[in-house]
PDB file of N, CA and C in Angstrom:
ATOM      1  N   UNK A   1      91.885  62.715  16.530  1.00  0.00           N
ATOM      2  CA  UNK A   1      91.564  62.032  15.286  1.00  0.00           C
ATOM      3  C   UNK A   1      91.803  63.004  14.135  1.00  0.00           C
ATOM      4  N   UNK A   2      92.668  62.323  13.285  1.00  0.00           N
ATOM      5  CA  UNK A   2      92.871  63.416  12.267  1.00  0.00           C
ATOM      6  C   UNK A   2      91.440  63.548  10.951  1.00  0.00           C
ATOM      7  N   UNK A   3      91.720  64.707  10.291  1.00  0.00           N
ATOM      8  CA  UNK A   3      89.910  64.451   9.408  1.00  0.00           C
ATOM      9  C   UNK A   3      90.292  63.874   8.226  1.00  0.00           C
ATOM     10  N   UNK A   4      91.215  63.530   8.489  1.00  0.00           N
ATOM     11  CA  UNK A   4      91.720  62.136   6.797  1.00  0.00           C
ATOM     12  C   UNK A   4      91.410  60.842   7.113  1.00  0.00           C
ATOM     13  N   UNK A   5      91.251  60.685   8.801  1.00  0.00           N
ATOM     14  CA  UNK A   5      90.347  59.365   9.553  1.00  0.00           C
ATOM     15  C   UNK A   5      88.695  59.674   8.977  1.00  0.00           C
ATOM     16  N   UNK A   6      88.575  60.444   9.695  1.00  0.00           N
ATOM     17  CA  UNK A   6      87.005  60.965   9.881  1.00  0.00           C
ATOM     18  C   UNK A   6      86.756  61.156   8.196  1.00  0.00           C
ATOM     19  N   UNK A   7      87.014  61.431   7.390  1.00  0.00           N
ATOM     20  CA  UNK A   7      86.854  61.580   5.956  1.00  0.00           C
ATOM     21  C   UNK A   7      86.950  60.059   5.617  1.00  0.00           C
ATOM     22  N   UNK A   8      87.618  59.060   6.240  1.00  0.00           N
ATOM     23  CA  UNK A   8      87.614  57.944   5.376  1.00  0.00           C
ATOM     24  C   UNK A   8      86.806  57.060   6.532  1.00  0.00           C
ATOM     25  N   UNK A   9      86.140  57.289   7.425  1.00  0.00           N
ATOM     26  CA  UNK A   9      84.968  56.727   7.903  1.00  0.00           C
ATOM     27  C   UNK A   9      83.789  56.753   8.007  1.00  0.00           C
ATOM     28  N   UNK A  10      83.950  58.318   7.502  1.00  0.00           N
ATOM     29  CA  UNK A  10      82.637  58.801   6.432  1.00  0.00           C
ATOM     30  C   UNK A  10      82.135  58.017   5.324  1.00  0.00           C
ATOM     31  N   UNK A  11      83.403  57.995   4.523  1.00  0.00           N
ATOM     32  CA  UNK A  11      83.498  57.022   3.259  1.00  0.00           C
ATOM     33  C   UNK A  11      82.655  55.647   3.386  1.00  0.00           C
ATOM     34  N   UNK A  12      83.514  54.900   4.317  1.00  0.00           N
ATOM     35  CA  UNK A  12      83.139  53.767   4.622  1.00  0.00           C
ATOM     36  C   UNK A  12      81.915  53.711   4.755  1.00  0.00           C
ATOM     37  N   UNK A  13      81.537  54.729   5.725  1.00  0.00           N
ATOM     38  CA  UNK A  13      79.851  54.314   5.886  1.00  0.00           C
ATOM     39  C   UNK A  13      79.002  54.901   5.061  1.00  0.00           C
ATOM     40  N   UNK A  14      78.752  55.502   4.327  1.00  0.00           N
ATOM     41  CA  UNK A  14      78.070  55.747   2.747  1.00  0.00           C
ATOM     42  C   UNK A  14      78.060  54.471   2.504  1.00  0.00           C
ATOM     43  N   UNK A  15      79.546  53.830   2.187  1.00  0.00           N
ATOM     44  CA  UNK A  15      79.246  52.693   1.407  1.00  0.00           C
ATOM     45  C   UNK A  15      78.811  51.584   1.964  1.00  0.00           C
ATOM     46  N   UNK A  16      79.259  51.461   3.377  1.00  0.00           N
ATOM     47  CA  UNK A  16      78.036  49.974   3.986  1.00  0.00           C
ATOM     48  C   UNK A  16      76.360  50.468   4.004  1.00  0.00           C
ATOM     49  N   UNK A  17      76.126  51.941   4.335  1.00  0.00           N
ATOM     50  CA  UNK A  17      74.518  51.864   3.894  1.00  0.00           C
ATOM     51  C   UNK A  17      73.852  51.778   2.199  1.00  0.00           C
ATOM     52  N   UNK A  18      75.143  51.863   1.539  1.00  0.00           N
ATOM     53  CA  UNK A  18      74.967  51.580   0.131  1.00  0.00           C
ATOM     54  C   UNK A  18      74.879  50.044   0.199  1.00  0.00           C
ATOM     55  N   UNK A  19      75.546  49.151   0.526  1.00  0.00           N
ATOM     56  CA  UNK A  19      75.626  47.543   0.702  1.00  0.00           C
ATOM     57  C   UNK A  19      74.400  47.154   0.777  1.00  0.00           C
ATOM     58  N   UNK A  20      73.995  47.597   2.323  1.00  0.00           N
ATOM     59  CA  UNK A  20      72.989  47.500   2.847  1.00  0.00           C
ATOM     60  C   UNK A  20      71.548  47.491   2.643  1.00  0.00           C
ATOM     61  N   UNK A  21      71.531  48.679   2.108  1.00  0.00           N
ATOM     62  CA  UNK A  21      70.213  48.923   1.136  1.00  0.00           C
ATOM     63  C   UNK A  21      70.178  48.253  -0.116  1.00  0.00           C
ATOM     64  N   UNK A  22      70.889  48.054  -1.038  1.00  0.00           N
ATOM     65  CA  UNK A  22      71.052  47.605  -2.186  1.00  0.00           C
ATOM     66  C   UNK A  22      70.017  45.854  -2.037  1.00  0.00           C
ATOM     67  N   UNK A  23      70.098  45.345  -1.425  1.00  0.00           N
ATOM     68  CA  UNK A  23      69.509  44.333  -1.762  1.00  0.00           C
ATOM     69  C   UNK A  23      68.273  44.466  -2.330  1.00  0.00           C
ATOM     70  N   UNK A  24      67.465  45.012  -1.134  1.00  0.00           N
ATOM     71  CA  UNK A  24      65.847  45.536  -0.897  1.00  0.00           C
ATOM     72  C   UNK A  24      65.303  46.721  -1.521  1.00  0.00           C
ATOM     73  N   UNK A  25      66.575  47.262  -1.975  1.00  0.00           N
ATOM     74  CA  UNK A  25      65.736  48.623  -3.123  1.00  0.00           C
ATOM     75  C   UNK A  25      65.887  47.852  -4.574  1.00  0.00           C
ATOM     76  N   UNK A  26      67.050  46.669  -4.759  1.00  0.00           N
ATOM     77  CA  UNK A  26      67.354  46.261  -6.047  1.00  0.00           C
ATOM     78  C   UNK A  26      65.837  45.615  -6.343  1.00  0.00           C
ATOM     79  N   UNK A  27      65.515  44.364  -5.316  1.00  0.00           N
ATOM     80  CA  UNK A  27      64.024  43.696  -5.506  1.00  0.00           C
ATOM     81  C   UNK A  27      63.120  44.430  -5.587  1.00  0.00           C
ATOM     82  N   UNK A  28      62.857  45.803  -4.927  1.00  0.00           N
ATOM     83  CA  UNK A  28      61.656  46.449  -5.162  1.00  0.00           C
ATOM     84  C   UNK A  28      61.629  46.993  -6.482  1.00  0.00           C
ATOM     85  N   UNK A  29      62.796  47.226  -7.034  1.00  0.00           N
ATOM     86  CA  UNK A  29      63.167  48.143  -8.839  1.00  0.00           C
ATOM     87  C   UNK A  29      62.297  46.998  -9.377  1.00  0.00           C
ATOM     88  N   UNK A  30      63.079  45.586  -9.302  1.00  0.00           N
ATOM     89  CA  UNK A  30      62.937  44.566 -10.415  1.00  0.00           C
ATOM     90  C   UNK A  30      61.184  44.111 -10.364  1.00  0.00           C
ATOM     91  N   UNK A  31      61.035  43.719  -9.123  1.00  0.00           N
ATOM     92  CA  UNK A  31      59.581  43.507  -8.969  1.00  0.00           C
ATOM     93  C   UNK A  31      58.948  44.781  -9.438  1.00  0.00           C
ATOM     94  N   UNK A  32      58.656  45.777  -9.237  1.00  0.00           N
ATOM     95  CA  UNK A  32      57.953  47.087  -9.813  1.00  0.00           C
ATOM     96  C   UNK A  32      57.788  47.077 -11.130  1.00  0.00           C
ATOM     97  N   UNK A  33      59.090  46.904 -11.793  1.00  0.00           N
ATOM     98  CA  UNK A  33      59.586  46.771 -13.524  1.00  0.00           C
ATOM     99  C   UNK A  33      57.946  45.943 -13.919  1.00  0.00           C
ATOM    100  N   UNK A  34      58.211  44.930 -13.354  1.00  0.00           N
ATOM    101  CA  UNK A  34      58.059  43.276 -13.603  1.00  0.00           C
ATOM    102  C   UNK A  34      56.129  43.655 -13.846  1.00  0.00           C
ATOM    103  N   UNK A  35      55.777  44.046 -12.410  1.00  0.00           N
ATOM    104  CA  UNK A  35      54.299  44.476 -12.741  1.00  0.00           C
ATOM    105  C   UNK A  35      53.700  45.507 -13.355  1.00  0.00           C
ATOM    106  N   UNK A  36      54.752  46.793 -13.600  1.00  0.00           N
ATOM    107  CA  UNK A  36      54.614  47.938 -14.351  1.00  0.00           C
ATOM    108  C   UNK A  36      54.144  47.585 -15.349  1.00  0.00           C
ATOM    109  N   UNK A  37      55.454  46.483 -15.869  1.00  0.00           N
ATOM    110  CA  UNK A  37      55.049  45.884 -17.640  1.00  0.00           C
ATOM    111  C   UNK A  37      53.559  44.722 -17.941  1.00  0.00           C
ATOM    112  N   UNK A  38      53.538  44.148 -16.812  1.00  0.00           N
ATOM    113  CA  UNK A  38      52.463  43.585 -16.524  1.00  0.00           C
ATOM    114  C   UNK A  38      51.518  44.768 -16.571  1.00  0.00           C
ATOM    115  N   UNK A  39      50.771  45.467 -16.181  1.00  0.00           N
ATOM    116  CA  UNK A  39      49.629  46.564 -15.995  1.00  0.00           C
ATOM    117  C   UNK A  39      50.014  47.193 -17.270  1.00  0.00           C
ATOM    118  N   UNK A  40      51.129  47.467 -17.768  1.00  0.00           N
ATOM    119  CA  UNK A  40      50.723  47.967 -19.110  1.00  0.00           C
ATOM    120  C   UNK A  40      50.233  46.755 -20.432  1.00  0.00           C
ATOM    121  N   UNK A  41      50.488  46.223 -20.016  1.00  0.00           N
ATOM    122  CA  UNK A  41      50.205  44.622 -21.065  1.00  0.00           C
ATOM    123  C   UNK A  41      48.488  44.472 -20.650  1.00  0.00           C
ATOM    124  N   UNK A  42      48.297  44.136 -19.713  1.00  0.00           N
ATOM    125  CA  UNK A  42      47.022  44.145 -19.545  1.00  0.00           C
ATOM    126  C   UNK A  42      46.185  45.270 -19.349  1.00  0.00           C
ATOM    127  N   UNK A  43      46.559  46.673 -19.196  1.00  0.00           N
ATOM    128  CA  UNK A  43      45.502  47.474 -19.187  1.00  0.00           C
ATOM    129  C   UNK A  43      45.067  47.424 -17.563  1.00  0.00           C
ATOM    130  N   UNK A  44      45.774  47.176 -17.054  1.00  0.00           N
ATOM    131  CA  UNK A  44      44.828  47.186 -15.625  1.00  0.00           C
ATOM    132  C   UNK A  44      46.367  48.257 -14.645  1.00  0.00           C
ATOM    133  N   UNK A  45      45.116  49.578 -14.409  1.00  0.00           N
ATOM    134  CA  UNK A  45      45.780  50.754 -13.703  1.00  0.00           C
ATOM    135  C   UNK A  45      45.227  50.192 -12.346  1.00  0.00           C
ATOM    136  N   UNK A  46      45.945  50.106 -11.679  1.00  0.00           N
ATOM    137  CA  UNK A  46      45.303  49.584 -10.276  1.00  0.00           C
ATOM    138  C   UNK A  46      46.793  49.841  -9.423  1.00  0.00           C
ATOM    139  N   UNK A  47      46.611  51.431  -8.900  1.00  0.00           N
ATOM    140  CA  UNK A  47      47.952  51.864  -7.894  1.00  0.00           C
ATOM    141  C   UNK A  47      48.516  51.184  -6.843  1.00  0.00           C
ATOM    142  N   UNK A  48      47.479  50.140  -6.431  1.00  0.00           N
ATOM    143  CA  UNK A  48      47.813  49.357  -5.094  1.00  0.00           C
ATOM    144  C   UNK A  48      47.924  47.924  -5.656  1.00  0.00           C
ATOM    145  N   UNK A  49      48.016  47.196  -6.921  1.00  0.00           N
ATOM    146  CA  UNK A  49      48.018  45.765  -7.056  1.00  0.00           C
ATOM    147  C   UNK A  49      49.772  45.952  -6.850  1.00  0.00           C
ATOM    148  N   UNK A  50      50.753  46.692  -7.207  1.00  0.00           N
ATOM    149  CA  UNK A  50      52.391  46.618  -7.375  1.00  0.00           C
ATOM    150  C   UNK A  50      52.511  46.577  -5.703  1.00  0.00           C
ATOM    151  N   UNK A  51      51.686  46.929  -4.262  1.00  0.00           N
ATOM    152  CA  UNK A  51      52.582  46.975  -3.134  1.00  0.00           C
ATOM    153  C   UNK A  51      52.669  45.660  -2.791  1.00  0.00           C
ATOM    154  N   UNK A  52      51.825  44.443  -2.685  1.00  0.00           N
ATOM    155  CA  UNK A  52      52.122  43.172  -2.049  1.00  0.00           C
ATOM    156  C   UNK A  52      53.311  42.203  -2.784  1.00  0.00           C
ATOM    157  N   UNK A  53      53.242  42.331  -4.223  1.00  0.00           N
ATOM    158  CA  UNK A  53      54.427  42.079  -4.925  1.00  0.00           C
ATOM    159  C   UNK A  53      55.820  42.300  -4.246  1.00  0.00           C
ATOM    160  N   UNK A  54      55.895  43.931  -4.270  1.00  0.00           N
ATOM    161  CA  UNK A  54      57.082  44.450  -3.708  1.00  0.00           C
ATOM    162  C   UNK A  54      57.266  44.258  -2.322  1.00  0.00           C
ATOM    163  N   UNK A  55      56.344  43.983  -1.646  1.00  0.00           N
ATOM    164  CA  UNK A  55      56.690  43.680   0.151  1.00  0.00           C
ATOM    165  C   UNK A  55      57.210  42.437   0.347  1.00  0.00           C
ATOM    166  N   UNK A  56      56.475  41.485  -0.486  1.00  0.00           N
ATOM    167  CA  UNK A  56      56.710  39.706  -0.411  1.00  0.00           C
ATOM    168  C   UNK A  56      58.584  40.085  -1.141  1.00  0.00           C
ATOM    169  N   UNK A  57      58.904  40.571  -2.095  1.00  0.00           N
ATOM    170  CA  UNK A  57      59.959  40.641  -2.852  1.00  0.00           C
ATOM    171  C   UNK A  57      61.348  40.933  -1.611  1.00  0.00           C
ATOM    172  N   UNK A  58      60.407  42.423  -1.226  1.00  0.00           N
ATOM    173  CA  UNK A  58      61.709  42.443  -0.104  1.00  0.00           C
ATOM    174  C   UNK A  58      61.820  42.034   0.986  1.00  0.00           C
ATOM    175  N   UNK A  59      60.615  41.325   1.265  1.00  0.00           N
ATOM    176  CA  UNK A  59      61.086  40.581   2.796  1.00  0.00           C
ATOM    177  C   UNK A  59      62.003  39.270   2.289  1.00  0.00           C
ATOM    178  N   UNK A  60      61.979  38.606   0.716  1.00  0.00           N
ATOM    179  CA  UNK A  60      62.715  37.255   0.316  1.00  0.00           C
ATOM    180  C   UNK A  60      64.053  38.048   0.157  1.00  0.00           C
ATOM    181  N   UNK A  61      64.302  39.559  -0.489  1.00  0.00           N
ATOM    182  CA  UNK A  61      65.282  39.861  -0.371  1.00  0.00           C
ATOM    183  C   UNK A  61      66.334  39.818   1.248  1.00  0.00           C
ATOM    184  N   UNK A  62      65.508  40.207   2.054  1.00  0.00           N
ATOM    185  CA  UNK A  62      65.768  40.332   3.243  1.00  0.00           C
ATOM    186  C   UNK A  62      66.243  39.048   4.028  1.00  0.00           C
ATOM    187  N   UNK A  63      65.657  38.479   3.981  1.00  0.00           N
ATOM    188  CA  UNK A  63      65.964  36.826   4.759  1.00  0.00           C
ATOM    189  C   UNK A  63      67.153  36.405   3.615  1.00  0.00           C
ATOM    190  N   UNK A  64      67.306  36.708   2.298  1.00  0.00           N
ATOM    191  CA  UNK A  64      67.913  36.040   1.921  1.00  0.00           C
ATOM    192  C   UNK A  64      69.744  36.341   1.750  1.00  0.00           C
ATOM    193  N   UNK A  65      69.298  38.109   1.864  1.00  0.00           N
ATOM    194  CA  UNK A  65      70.737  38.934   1.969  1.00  0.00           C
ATOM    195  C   UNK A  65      71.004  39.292   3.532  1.00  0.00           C
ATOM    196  N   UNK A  66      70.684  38.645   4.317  1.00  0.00           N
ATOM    197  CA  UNK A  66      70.078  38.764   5.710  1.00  0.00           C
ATOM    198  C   UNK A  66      71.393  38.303   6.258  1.00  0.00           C
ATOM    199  N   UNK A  67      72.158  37.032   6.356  1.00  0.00           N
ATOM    200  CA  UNK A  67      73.629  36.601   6.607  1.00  0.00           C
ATOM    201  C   UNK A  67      74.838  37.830   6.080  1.00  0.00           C
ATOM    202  N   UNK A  68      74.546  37.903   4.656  1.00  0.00           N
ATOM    203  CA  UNK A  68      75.399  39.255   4.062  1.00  0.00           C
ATOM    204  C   UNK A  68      75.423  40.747   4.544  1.00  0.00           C
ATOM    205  N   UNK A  69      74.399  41.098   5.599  1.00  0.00           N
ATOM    206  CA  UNK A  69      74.391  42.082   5.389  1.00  0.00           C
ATOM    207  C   UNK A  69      74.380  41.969   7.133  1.00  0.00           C
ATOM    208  N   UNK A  70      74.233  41.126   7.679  1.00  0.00           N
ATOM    209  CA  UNK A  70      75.120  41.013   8.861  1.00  0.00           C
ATOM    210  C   UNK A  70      76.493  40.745   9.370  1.00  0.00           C
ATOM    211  N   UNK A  71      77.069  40.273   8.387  1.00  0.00           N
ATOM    212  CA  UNK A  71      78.826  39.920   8.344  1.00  0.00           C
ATOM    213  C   UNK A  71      79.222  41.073   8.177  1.00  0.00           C
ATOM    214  N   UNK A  72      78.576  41.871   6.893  1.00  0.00           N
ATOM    215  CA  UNK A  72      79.087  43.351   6.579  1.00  0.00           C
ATOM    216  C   UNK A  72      79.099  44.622   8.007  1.00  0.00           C
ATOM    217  N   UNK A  73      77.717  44.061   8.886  1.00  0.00           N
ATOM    218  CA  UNK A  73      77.508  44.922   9.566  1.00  0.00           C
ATOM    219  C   UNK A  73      78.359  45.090  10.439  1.00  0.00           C
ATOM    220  N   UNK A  74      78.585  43.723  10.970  1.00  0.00           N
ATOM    221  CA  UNK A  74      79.368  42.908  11.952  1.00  0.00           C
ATOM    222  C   UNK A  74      81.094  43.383  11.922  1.00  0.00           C
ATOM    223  N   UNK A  75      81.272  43.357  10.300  1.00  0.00           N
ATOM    224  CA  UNK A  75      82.865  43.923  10.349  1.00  0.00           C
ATOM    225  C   UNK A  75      83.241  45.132  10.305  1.00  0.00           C
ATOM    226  N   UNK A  76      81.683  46.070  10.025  1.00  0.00           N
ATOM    227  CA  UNK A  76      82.213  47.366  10.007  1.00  0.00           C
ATOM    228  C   UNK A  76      82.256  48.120  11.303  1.00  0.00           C
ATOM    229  N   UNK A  77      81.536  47.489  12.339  1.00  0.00           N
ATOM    230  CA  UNK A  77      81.736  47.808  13.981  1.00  0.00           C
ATOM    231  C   UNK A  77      82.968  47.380  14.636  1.00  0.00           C
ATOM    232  N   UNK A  78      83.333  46.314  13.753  1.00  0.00           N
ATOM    233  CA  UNK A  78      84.921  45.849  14.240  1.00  0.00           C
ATOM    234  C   UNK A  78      86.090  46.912  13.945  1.00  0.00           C
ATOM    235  N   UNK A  79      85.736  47.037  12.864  1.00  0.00           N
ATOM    236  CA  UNK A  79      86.710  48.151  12.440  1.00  0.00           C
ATOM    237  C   UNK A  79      86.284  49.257  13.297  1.00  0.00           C
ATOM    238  N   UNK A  80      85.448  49.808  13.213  1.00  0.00           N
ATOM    239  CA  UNK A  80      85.629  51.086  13.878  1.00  0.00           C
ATOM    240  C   UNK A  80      85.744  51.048  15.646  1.00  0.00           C
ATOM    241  N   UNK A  81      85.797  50.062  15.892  1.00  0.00           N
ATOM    242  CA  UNK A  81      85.962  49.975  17.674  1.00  0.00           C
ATOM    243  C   UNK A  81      87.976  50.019  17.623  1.00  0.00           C
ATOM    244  N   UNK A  82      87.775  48.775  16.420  1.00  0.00           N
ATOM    245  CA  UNK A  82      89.602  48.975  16.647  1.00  0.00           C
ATOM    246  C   UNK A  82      89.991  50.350  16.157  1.00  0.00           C
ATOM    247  N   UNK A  83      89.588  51.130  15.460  1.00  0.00           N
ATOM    248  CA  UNK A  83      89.958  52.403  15.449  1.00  0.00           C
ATOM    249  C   UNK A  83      89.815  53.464  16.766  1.00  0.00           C
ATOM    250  N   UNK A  84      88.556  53.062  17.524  1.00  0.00           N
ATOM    251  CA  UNK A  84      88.600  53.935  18.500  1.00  0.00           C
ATOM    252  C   UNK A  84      89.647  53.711  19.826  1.00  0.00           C
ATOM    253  N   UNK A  85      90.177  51.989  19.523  1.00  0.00           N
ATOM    254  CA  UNK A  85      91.029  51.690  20.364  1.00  0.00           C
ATOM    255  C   UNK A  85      92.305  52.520  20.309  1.00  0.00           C
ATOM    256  N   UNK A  86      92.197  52.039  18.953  1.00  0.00           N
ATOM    257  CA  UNK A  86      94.211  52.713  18.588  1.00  0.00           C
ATOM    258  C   UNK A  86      94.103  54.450  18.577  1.00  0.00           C
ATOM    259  N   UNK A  87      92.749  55.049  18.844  1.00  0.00           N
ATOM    260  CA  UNK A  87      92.600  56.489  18.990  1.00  0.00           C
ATOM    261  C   UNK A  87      92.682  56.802  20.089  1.00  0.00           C
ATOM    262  N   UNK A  88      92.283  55.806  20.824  1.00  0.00           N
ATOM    263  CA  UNK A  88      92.173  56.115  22.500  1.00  0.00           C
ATOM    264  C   UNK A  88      93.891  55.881  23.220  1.00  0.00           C
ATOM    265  N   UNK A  89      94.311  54.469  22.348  1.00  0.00           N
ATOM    266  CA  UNK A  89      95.466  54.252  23.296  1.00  0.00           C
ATOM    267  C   UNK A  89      97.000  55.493  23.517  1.00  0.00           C
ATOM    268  N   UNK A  90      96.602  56.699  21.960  1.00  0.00           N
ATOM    269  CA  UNK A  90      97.792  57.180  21.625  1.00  0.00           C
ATOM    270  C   UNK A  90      97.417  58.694  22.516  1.00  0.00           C
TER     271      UNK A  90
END
């Protein structure tokens, strides 16, 4: 395997765990935002009212990017099996 493979399957996978994650860290940002500004509007410091927000947020993220982020998963094992094929056959 040359390391201009291995350098660009490196690549690749940075960026499907970038895909990947992105759903469920995006909902936890926005929800956090959302009650941050809430607790500063109301005055209420309370460190633990922001976790059930953010859990309910990313499990809807989850079920909902849940198809997407299995197709993604799904094609990036494809690819790399057919790579290990055409590595193996030569």
């Amino acid at each position: 395997m040359q390391s201009l493979d291995l350098a660009d399957i490196l690549q690749q996978t940075f960026l499907i765990a970038l895909k990947l994650s992105a759903p469920a860290l995006l909902a936890a940002l926005a929800v956090g935002l959302v009650v941050s500004l809430l607790q500063a509007v109301t005055q209420i410091q309370e460190a633990t009212l922001a976790f059930v927000p953010k859990l309910l947020a990313i499990g809807a993220a989850m079920v909902l990017a849940g198809p997407f982020m299995t197709a993604t998963l799904i094609g990036f094992a494809r690819r790399l099996f057919d790579q290990m094929i055409l590595v193996g056959g030569t």
